[in-house]
Protein backbone atom coordinates (compact mmCIF):
# COMPACT_ATOMS: atom_id res chain seq x y z
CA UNK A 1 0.00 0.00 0.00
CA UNK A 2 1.82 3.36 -1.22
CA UNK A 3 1.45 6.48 0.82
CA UNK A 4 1.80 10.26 -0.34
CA UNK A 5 5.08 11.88 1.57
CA UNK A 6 3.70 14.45 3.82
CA UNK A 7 5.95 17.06 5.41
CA UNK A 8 4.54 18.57 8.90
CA UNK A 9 3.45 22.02 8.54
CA UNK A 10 0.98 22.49 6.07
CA UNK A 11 -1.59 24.67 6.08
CA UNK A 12 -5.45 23.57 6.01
CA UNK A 13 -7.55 21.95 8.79
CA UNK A 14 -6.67 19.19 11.02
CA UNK A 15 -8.15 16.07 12.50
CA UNK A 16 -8.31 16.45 16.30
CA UNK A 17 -5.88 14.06 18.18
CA UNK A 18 -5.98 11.05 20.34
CA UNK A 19 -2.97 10.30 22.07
CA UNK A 20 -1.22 8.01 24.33
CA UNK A 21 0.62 8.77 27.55
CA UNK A 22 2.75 5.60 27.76
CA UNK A 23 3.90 7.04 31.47
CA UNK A 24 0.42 7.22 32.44
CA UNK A 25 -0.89 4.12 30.08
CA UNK A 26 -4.06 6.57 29.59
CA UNK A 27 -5.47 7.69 26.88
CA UNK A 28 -6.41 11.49 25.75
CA UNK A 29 -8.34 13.43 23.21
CA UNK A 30 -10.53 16.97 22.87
CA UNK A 31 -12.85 18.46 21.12
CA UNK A 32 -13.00 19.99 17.82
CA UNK A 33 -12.31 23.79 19.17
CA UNK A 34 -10.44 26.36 19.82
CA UNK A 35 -9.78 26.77 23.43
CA UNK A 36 -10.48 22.76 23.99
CA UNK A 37 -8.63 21.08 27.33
CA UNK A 38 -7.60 17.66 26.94
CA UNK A 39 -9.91 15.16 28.67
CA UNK A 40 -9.31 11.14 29.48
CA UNK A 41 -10.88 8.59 27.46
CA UNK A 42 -12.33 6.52 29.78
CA UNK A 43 -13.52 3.60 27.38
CA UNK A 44 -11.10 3.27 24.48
CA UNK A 45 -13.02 1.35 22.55
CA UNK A 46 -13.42 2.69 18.52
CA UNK A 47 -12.90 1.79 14.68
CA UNK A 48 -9.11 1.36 13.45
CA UNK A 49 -8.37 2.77 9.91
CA UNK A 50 -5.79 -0.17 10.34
CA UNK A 51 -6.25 -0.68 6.42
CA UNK A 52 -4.85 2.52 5.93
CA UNK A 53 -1.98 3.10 8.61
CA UNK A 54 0.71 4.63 7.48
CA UNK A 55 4.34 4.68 8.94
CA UNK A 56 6.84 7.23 8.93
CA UNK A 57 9.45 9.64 10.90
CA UNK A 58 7.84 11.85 13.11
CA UNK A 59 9.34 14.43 15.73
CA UNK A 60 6.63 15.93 18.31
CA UNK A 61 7.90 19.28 20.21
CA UNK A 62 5.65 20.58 23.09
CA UNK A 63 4.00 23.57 21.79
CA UNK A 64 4.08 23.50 18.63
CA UNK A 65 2.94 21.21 15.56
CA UNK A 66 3.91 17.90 15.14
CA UNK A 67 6.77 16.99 12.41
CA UNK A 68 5.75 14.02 10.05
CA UNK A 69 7.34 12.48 7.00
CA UNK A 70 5.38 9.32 6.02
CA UNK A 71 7.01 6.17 4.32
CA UNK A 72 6.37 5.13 0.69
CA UNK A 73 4.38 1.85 1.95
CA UNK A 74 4.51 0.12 4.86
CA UNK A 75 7.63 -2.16 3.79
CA UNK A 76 9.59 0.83 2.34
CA UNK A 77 11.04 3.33 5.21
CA UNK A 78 11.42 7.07 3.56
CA UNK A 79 15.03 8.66 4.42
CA UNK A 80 15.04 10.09 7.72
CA UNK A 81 14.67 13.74 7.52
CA UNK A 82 17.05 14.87 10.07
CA UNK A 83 17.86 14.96 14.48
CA UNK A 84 15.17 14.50 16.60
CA UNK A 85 12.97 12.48 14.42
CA UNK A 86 11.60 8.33 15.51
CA UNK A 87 10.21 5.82 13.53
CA UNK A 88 6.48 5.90 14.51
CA UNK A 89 2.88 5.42 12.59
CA UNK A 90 -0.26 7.19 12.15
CA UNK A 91 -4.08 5.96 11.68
CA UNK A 92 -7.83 7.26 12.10
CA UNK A 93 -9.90 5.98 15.02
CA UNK A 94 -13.77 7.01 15.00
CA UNK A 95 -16.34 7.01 18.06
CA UNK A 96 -19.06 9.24 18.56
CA UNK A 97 -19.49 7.88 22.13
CA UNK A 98 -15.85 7.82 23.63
CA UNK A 99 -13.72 10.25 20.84
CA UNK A 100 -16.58 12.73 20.25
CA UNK A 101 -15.84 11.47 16.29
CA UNK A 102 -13.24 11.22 13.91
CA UNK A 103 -10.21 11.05 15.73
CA UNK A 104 -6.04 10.62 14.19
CA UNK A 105 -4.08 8.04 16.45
CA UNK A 106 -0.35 8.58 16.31
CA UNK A 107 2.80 7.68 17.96
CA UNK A 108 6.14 6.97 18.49
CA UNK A 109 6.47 5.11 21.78
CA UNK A 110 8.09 1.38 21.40
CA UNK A 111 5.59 0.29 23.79
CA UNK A 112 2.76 1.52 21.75
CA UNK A 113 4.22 0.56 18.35
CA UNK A 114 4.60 -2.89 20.01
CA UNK A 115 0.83 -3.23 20.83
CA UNK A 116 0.15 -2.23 17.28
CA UNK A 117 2.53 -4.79 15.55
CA UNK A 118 0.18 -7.49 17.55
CA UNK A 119 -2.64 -5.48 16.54
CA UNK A 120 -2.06 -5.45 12.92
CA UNK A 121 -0.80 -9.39 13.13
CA UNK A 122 -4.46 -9.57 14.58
CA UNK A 123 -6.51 -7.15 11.97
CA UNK A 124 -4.63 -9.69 9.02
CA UNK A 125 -5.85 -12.77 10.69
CA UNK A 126 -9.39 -11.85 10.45
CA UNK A 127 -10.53 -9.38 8.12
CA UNK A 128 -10.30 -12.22 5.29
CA UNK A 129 -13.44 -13.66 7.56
CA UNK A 130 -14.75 -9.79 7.86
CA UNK A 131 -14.62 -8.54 4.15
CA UNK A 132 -16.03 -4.74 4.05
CA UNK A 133 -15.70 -4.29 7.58
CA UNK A 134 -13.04 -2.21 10.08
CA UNK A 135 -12.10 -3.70 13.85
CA UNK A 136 -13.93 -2.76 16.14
CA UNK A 137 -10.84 -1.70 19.08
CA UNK A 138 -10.76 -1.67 22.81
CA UNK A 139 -7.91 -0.99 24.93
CA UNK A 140 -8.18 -3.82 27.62
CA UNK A 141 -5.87 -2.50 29.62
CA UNK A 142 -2.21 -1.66 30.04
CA UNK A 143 0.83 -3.88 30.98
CA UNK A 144 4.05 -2.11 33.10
CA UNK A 145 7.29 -2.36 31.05
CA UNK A 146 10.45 -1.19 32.94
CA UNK A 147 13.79 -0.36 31.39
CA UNK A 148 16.72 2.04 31.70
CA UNK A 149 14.82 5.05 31.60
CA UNK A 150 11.52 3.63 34.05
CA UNK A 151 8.25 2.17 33.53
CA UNK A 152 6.05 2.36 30.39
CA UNK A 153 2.79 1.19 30.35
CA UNK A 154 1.90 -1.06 26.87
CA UNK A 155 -1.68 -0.60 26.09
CA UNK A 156 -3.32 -4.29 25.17
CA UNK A 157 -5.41 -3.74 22.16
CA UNK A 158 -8.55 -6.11 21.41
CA UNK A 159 -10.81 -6.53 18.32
CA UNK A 160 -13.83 -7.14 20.23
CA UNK A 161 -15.84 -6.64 16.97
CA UNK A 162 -16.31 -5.92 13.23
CA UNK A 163 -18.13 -2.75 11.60
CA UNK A 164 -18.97 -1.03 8.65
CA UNK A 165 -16.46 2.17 7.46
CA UNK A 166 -18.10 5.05 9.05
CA UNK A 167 -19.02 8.16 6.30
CA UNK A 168 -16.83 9.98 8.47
CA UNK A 169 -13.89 7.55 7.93
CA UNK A 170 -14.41 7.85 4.02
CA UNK A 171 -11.46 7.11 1.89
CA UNK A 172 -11.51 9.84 -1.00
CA UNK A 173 -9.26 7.71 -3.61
CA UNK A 174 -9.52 4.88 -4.81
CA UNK A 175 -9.61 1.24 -2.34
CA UNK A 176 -6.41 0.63 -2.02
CA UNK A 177 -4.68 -2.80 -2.31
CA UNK A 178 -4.38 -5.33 0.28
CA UNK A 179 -1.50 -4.28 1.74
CA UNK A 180 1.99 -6.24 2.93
CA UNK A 181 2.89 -7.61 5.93
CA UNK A 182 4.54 -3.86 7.68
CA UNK A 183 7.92 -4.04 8.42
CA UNK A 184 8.12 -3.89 12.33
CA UNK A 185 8.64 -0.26 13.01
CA UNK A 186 10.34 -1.43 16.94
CA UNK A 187 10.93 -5.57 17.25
CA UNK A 188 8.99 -6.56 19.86
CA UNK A 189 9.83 -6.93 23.36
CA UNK A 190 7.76 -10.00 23.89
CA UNK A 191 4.69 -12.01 22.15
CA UNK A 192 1.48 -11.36 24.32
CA UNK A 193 -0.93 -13.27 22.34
CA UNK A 194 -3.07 -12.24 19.43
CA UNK A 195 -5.94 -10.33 20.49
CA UNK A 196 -9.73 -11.60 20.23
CA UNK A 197 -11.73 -11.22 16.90
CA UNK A 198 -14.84 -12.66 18.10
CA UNK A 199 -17.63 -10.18 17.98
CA UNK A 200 -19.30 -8.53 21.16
CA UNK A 201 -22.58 -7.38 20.25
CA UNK A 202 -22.52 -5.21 23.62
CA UNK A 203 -19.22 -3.25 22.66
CA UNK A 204 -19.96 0.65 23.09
CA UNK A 205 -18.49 2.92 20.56
């Protein structure tokens, strides 16, 4: 799956953020204003663009806007574009109930990218079972990972369910391809065991 190369910076309007705090092991978004204050997802549960992630260098400085450079498709890294910058990825994450909407999931964290590489491994499994339909995600909880510079907190992703590609989630070009296996951004630390597919017809999202 090819991606267009997209330097930080541009002008135009964005798609509000959900990030992780991999100190914390929460989870944070707004909403769509000026003036918004950040506010704790308290169910992370919500549909994964995984069929269009995209990988890339990023470099996020408090205060200002983020730095991205995407990759040319998942198994083709783009040159790093200079200090400061990590390997991390990017995808779009809808819930009216727990994101307020459309929502763009990024990071650069090894113990995030980690729970994504078994998240993808997951997504590939059983979306030939699923055809038309996103994951449905939930963050099950966190797991405490401890190295030289402290403890992390890995966020264990779940497909607890399949659903249709919201209207807001539209893709304006063509489908793309299936796309390759990604090359890992981070190996990782430790195999935790694919997440569930089986659907949960009381998920919430």
């Amino acid at each position: 799956m090819g991606f267009m190369s997209n330097p930080a910076g541009g002008d135009g309007g964005f798609t509000p953020f959900l990030k992780y705090n991999a100190k914390a092991g929460r989870f944070y978004t707004k909403e769509d204003k000026q003036g918004a204050e950040e506010f704790e997802v308290s169910n992370m549960t919500a549909i994964f663009d995984l069929e269009n992630i995209k990988t890339g260098w990023m470099l996020f400085n408090p205060g200002v806007a983020p730095m991205k450079t995407f990759d040319p498709s998942l198994s083709q890294a783009a040159p790093k574009p200079g200090d400061g910058f990590k390997r991390g990825f990017e995808l779009l994450a809808y819930s009216e109930k727990n994101l307020l909407g459309l929502r763009e999931f990024s990071s650069t964290a090894g113990a995030v990218i980690d729970a994504m590489n078994h998240l993808y491994d997951a997504w590939e499994a059983g979306r030939g079972g699923n055809p038309g339909k996103l994951p449905v995600v939930k963050c099950a909880g966190v797991t405490p990972v401890t190295n030289k510079h402290g403890t992390n907190y890995a966020p264990k992703f779940e497909i607890v369910s399949w659903a249709d590609r919201p209207a807001e989630m539209s893709v304006d070009a063509a489908a793309p391809t299936p796309a390759p296996a990604p090359v890992e951004i981070k190996p990782a630390s430790g195999h935790v065991g694919p997440p569930s597919s089986t659907s949960d017809n009381n998920v919430e999202f």
